[in-house]
C-alpha atoms as a PDB file:
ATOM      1  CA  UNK A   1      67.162  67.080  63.991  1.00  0.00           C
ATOM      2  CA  UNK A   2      68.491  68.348  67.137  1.00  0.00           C
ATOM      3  CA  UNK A   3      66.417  67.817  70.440  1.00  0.00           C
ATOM      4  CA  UNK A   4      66.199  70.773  72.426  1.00  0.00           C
ATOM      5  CA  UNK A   5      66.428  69.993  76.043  1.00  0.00           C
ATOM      6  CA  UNK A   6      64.285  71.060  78.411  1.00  0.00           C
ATOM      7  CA  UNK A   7      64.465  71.207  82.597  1.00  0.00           C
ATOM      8  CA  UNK A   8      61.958  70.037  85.149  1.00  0.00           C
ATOM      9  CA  UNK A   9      61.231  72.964  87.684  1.00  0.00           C
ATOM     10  CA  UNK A  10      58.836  73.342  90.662  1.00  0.00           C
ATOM     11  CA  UNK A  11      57.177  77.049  90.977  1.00  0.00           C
ATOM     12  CA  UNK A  12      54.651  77.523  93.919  1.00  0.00           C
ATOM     13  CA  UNK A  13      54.386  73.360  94.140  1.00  0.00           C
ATOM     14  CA  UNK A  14      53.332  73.205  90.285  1.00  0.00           C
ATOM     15  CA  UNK A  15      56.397  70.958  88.005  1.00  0.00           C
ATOM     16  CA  UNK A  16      56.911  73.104  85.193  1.00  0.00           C
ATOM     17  CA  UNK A  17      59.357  72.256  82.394  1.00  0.00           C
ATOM     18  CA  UNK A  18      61.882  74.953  80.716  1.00  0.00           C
ATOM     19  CA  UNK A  19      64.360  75.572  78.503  1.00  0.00           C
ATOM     20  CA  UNK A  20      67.725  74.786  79.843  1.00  0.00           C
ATOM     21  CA  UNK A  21      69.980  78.050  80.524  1.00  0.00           C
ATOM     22  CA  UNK A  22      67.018  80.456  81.641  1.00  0.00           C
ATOM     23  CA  UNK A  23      68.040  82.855  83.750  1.00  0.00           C
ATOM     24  CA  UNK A  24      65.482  83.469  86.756  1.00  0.00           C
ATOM     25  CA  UNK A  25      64.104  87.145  85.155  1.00  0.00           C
ATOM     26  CA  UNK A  26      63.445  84.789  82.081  1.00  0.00           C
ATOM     27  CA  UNK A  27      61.080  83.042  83.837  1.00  0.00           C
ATOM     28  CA  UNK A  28      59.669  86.187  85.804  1.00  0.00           C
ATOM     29  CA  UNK A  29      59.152  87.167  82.044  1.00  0.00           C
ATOM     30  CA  UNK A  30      57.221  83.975  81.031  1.00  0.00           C
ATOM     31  CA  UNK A  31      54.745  84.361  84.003  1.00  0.00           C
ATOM     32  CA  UNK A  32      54.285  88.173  83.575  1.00  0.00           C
ATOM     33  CA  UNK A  33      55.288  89.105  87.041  1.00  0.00           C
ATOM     34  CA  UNK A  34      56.211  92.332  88.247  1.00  0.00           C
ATOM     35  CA  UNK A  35      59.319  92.179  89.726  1.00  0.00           C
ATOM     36  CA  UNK A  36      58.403  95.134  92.411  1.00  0.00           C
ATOM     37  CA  UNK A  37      55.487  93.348  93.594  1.00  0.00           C
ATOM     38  CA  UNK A  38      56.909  90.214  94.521  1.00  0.00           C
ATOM     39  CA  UNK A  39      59.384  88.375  96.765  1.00  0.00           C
ATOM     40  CA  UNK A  40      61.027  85.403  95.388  1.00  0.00           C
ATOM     41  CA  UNK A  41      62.393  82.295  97.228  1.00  0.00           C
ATOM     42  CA  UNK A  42      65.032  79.899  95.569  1.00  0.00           C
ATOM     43  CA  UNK A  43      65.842  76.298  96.988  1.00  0.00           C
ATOM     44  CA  UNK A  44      64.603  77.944  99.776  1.00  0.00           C
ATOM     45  CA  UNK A  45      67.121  80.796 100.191  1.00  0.00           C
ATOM     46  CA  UNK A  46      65.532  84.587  99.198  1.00  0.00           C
ATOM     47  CA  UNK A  47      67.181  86.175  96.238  1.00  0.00           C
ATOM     48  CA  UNK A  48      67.733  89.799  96.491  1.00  0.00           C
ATOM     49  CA  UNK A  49      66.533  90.732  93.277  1.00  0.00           C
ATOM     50  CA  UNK A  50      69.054  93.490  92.148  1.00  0.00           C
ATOM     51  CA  UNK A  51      71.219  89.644  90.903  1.00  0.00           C
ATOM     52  CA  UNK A  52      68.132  88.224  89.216  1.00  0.00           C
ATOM     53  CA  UNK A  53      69.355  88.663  86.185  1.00  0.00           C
ATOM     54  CA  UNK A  54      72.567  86.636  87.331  1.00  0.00           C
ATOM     55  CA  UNK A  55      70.733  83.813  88.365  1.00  0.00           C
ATOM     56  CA  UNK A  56      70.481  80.271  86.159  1.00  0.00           C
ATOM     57  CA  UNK A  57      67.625  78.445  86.835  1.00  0.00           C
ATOM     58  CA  UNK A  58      68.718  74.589  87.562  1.00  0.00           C
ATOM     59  CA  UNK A  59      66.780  71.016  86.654  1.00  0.00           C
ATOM     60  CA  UNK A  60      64.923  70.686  89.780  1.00  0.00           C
ATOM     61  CA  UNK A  61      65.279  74.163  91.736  1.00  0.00           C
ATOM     62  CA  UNK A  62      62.078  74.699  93.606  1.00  0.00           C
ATOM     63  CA  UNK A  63      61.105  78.408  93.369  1.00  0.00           C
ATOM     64  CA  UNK A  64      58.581  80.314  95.427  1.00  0.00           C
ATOM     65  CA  UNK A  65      56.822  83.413  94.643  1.00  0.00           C
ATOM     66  CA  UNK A  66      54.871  85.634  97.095  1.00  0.00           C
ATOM     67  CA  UNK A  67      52.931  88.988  95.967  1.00  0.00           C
ATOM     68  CA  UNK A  68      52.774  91.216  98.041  1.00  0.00           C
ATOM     69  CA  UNK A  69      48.555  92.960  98.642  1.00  0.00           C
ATOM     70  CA  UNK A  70      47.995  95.630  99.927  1.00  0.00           C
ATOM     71  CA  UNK A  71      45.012  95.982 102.250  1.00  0.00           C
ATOM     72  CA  UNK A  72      43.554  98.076 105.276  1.00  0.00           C
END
């Protein structure tokens, strides 16, 4: 039986454990985020979001996500 190997993550200062070779808009998936709403911070650098699709999430990357509210 083959173990399937997982990663430990940090979203928004909460560990959360995935499956290794996710790509970032796999995990935007898993949280049902809107993509338009949001800005996202990796390892502390901002990812412009047209290369989400690009980018593998790594065992321990630390990944922030603001929404954005409206208000007046």
């Amino acid at each position: 039986m083959k173990k399937i190997k997982k990663i430990k993550i940090k979203v928004n200062g909460k560990v959360k454990y995935l499956m290794k070779d996710y790509q970032l808009s796999d995990l935007l998936k898993i949280l049902k985020i809107p993509l338009k709403k949001v800005a996202i911070e990796l390892n502390e650098e901002i990812i412009d979001k047209k290369n989400i699709n690009k980018i593998k999430i790594k065992k321990n990357d630390k990944i922030e996500i603001v929404h954005f509210i409206g208000g007046g």
